[in-house]
Protein backbone atom coordinates (compact mmCIF):
# COMPACT_ATOMS: atom_id res chain seq x y z
CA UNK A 1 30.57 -66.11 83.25
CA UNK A 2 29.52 -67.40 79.33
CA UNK A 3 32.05 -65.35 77.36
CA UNK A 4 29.83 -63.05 75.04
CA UNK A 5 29.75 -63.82 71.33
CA UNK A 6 28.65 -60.40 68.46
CA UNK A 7 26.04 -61.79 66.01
CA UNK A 8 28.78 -61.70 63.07
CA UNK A 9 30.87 -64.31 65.43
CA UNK A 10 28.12 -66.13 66.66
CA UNK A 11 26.91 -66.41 62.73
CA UNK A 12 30.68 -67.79 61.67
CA UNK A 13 30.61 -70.24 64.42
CA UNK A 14 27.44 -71.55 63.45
CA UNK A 15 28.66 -71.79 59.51
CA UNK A 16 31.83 -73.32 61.13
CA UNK A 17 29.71 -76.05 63.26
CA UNK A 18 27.60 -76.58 60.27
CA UNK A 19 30.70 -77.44 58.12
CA UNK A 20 31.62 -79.86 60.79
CA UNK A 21 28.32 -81.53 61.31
CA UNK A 22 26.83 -81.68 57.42
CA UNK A 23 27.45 -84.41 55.15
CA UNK A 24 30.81 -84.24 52.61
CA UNK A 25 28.27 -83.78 49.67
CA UNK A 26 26.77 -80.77 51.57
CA UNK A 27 29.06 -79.34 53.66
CA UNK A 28 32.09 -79.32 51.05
CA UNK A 29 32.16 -78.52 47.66
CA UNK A 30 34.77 -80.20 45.06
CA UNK A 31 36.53 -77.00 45.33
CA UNK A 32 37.13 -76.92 49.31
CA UNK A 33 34.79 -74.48 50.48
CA UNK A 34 31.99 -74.72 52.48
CA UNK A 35 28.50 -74.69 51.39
CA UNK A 36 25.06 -75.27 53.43
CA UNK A 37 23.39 -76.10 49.50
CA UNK A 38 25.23 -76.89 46.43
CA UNK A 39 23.17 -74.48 44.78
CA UNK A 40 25.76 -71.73 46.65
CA UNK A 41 28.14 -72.46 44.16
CA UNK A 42 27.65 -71.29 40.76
CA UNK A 43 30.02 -72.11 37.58
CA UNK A 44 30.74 -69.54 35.30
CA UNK A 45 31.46 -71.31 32.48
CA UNK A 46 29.67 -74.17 30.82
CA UNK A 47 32.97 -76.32 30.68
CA UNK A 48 34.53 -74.57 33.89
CA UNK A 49 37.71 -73.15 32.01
CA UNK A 50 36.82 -70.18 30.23
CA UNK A 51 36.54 -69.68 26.25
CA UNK A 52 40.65 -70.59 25.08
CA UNK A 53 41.73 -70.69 28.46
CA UNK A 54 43.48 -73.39 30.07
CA UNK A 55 43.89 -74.95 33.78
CA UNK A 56 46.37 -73.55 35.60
CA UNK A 57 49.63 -76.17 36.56
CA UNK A 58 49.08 -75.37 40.34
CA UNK A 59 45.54 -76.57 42.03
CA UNK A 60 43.26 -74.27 42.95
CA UNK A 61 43.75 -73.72 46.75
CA UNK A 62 41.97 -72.40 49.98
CA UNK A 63 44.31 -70.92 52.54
CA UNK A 64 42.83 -69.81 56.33
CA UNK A 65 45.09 -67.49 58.06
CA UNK A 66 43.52 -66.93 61.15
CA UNK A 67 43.98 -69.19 64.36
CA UNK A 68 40.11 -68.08 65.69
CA UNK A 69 37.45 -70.39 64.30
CA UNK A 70 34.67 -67.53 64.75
CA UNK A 71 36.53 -65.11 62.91
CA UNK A 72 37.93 -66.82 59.39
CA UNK A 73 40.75 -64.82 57.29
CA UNK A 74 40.38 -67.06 54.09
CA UNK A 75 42.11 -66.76 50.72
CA UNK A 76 41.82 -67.98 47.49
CA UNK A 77 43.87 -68.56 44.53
CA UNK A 78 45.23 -70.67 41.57
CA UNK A 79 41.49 -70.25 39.97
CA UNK A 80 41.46 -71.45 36.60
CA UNK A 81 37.89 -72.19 36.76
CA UNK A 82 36.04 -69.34 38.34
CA UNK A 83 32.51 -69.17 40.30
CA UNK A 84 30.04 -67.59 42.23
CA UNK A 85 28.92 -67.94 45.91
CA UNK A 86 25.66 -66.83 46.60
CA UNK A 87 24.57 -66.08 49.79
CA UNK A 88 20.38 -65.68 49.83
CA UNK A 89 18.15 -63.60 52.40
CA UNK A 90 14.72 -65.07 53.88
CA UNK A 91 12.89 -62.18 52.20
CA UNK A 92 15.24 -61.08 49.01
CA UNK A 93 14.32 -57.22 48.28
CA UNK A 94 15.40 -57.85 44.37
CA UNK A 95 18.32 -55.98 44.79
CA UNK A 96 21.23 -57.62 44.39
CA UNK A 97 25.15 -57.30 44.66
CA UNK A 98 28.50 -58.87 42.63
CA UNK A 99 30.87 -58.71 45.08
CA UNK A 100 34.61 -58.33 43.93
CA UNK A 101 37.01 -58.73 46.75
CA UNK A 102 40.18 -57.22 46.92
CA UNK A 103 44.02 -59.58 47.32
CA UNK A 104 46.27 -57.47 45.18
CA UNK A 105 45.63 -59.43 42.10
CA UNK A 106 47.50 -61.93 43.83
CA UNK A 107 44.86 -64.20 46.03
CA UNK A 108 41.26 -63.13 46.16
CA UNK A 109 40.01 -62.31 49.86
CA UNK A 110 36.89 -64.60 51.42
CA UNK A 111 35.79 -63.46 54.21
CA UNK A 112 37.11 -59.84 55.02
CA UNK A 113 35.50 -58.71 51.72
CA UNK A 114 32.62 -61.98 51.48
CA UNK A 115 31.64 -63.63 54.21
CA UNK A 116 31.85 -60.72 56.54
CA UNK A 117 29.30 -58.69 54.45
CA UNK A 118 26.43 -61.38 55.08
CA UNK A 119 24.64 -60.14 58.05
CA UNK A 120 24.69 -56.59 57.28
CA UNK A 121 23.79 -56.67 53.96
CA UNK A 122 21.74 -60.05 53.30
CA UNK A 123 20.48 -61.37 56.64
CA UNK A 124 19.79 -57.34 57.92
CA UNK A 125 20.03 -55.38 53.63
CA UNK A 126 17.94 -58.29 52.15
CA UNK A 127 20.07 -58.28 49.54
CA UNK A 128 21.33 -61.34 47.34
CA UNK A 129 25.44 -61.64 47.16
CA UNK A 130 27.25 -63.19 44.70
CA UNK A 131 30.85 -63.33 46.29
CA UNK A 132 33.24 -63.76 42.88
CA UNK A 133 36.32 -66.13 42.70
CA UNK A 134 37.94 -64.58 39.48
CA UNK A 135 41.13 -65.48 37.43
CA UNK A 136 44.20 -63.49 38.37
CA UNK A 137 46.59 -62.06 36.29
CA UNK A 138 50.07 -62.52 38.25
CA UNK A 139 50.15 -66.70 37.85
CA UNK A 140 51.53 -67.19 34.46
CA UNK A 141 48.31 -66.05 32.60
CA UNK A 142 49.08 -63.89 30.02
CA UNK A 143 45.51 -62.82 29.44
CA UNK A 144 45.34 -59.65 31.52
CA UNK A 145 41.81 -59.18 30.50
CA UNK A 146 40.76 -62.60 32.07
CA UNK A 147 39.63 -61.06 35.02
CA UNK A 148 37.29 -58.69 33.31
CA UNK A 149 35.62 -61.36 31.46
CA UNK A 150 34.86 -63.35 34.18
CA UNK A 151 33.78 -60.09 35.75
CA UNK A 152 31.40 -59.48 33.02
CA UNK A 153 30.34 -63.36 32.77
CA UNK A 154 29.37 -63.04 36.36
CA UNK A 155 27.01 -60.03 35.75
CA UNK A 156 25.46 -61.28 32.87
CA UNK A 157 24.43 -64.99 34.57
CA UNK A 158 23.32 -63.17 37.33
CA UNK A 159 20.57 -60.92 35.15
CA UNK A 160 20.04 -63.95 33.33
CA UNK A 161 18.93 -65.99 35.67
CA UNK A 162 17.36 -62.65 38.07
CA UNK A 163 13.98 -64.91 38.51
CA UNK A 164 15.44 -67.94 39.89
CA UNK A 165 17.04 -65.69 42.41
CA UNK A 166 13.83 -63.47 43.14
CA UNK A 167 15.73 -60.29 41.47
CA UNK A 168 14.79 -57.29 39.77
CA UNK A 169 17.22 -57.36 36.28
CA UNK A 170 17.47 -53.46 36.61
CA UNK A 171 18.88 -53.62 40.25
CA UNK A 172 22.05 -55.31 39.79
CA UNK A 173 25.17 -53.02 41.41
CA UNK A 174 28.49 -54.69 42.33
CA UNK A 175 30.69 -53.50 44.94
CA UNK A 176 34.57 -54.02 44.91
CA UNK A 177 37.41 -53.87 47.68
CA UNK A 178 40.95 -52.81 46.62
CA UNK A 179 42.21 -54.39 43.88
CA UNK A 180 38.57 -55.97 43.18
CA UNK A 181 37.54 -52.11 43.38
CA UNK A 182 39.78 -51.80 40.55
CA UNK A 183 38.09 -54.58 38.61
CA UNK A 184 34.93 -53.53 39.36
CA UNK A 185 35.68 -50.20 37.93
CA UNK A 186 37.31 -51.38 34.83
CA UNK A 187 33.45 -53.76 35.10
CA UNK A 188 31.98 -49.98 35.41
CA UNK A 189 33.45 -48.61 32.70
CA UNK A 190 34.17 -51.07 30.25
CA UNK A 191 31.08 -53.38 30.35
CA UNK A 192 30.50 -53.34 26.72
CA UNK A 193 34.49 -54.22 25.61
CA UNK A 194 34.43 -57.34 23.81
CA UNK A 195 36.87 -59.23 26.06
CA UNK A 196 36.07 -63.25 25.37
CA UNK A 197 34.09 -64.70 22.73
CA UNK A 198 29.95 -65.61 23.30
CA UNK A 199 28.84 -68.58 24.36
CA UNK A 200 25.55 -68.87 24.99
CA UNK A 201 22.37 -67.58 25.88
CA UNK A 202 23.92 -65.75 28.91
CA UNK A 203 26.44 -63.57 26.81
CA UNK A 204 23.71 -61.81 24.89
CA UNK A 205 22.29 -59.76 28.39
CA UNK A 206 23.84 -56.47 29.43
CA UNK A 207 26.98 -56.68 31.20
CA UNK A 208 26.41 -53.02 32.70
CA UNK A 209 25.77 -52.85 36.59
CA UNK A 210 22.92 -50.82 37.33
CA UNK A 211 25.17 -49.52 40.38
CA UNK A 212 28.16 -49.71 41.57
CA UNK A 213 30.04 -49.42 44.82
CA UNK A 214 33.97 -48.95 45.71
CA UNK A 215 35.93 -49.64 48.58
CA UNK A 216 39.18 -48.29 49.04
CA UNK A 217 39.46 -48.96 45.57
CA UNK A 218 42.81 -49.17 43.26
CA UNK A 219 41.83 -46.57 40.65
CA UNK A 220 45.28 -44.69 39.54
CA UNK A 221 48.07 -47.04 37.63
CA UNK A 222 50.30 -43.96 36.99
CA UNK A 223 50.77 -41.53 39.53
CA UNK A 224 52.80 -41.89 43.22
CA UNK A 225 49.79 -42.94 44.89
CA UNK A 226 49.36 -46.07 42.68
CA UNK A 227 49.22 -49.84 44.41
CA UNK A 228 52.80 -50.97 42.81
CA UNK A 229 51.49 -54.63 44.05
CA UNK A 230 48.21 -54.57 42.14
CA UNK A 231 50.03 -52.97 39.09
CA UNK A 232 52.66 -54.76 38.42
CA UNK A 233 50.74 -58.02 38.31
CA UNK A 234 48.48 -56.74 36.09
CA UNK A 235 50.33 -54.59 33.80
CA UNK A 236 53.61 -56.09 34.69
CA UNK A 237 57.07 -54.58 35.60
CA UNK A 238 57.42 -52.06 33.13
CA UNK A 239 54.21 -50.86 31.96
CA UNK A 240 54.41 -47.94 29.10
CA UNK A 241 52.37 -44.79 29.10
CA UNK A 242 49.47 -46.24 27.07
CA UNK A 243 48.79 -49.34 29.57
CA UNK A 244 49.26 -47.24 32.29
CA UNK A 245 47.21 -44.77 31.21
CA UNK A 246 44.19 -47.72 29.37
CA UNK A 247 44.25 -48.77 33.38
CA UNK A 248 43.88 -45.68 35.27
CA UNK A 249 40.02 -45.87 35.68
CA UNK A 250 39.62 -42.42 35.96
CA UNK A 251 40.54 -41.63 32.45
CA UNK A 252 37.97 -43.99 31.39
CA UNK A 253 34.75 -42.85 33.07
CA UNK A 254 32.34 -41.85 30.93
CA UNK A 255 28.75 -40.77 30.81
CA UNK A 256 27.28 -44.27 30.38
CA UNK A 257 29.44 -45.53 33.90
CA UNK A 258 27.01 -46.39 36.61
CA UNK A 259 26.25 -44.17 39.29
CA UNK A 260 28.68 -44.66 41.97
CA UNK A 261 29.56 -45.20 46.31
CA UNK A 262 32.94 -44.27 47.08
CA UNK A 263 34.41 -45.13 50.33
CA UNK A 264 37.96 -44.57 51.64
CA UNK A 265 39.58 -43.87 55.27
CA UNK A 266 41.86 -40.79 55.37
CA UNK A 267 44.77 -43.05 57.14
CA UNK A 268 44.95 -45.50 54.18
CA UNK A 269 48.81 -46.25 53.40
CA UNK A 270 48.30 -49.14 51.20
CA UNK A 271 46.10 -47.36 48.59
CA UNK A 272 45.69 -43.66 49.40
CA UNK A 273 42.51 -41.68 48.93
CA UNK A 274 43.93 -39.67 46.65
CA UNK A 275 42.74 -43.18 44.30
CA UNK A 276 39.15 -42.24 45.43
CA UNK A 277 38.99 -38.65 44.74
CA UNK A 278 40.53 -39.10 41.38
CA UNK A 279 37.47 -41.19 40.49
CA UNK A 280 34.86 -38.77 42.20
CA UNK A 281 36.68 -35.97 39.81
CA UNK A 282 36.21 -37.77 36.79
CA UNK A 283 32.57 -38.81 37.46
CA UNK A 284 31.54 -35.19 38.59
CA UNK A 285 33.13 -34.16 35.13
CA UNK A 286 31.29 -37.41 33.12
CA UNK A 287 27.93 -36.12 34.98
CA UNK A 288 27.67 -39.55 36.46
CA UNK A 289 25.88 -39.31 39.93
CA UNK A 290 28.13 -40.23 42.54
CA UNK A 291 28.20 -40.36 46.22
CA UNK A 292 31.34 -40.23 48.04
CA UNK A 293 32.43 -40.79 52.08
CA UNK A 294 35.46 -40.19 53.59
CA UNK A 295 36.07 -40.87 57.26
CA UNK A 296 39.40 -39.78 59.06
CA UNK A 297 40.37 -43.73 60.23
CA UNK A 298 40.20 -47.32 59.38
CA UNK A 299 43.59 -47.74 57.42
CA UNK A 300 43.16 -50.26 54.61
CA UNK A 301 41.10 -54.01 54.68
CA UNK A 302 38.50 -52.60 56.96
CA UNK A 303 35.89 -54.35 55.38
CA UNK A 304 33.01 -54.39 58.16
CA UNK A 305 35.57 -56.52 60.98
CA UNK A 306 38.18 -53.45 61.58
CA UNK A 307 35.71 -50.59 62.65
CA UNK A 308 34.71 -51.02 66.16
CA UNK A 309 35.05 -47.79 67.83
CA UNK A 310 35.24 -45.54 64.77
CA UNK A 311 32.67 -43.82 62.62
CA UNK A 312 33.57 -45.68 59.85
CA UNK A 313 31.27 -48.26 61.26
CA UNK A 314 28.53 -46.28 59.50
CA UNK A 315 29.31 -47.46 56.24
CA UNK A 316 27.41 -50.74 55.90
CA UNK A 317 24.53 -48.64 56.53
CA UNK A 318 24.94 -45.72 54.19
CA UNK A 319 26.05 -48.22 51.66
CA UNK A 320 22.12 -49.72 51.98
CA UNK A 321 20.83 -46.54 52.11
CA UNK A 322 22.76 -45.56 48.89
CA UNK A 323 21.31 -48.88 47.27
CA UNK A 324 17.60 -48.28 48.21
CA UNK A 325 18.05 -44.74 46.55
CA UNK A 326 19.12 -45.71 43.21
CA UNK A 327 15.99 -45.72 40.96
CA UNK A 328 15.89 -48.41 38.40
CA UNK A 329 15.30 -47.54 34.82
CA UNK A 330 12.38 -47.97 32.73
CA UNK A 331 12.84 -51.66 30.63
């Protein structure tokens, strides 16, 4: 009997046969990763490095930990120049999503918290993804901050260049995993810090997403339930009270942070809920509307792979519900 493939494995063994069968110029990009159209891969940066930043001495580097080619378990890291993928539906709905994956501030995730998101919320969500590669702090850059600008880089190009990409500028969210939850917070709530220097055109939009959505996110940098990992290569080993306090995200919500998804599973170990609910209390207090959905199991790095069988299989849905409900304001 023909072995039965799920659309999401049947869809990564077609991308994998496509890789195969495409030209070089099409199939690979300069950095390593796959593309169907060059147009997929968007610099940040007009000269790749960022403003007064400077390549890295390691290579930028792809690394595949899984041994099934339907089911990729990709990594990044070593960025010094960051991008964007962009994954495009048939029939885009003008919303559109900057998607932060998770890695500890160590690696940045590809296809647990990227690729994996395609048919659910572009091919089924109509929704354009931009899937970020961003600098990370723990490889000898002592700009802490890097990722944030290239966080807020990202958001701007993508408003700035909404029309090429058949999006509505007012219906721009992003949605973070993990450690990228905790980027996409400190996105949330400090758009509008002056973190890199302009540098064109781009740099004059609004860096504020119009939504946002978190994942299991890394919110609190001081208390027991804190992601020592994700900390410590941000804020390094010994932190004092004001940087931990500057990167606890729930003591910097405020009433001009986007309205907000939360998502956790009960049985997380790696980052506890208790990250989650912290951040729900602080936007209930900001009167920032919020949405928030626990479910009992799913442990950590879910994304949309690790939820056969449980209710948190619901969430790709909800999230899209979420995202048609959010009303875009007035230009």
């Amino acid at each position: 009997m023909r072995p039965h493939l799920s659309g999401k494995a049947l869809y990564y063994l077609l991308l994998a046969l496509l890789s195969m069968a495409l030209p070089a110029t099409a199939a690979n990009l300069p950095d390593g990763e796959p593309a169907l159209d060059s147009r997929d891969h968007i610099s940040l940066w007009p000269q790749g490095l960022a403003p007064g930043d400077k390549a890295l001495p390691s290579p930028q580097r792809i690394v595949e930990r899984s041994t099934a080619p339907a089911l990729p378990d990709r990594y990044i890291d070593h960025v010094s120049q960051p991008y964007l993928m962009v994954y495009r539906p048939a029939r885009p709905n003008g919303n559109a999503l900057l998607v932060i994956p998770g890695g500890g501030y160590q690696r940045v995730v590809l296809d647990k918290e990227g690729t994996d998101l395609v048919p659910a919320f572009v091919e089924h969500g109509g929704i354009t993804l931009f899937v970020l590669r961003y600098r990370l702090p723990g490889e000898g850059r002592a700009d802490r901050e890097a990722a944030l600008a290239d966080a807020q880089r990202a958001l701007r190009l993508i408003r700035h260049r909404a029309a090429e990409w058949g999006i509505d500028p007012y219906r721009i969210g992003t949605m973070g995993f993990s450690a990228g939850g905790h980027l996409a917070a400190r996105l949330g709530t400090g758009f509008n810090h002056s973190v890199y220097p302009a540098t064109d055109a781009i740099d004059t939009e609004s860096a504020r997403p119009d939504f946002q959505l978190l994942v299991y996110p890394v919110i609190d940098m001081r208390g027991a339930d804190t992601h020592a990992g994700s900390r410590d290569r941000l804020l390094g080993i010994a932190p004092g009270p004001d940087l931990l306090q500057r990167y606890s995200m729930q003591t910097q919500v405020n009433a001009d942070t986007p309205p907000t998804f939360l998502l956790h599973a009960g049985d997380d170990e790696v980052v506890p809920v208790s990250n989650s609910l912290l951040f729900y209390q602080a936007l209930r207090a900001a009167g920032v509307p919020s949405e928030m959905h626990l479910f009992p199991h799913g442990g950590h790095g879910f994304g949309t792979r690790a939820t056969n069988g449980l209710t948190t299989a619901a969430w790709p849905q909800l999230a899209l519900d979420w995202i048609a409900s959010q009303k875009a304001p007035m230009p």
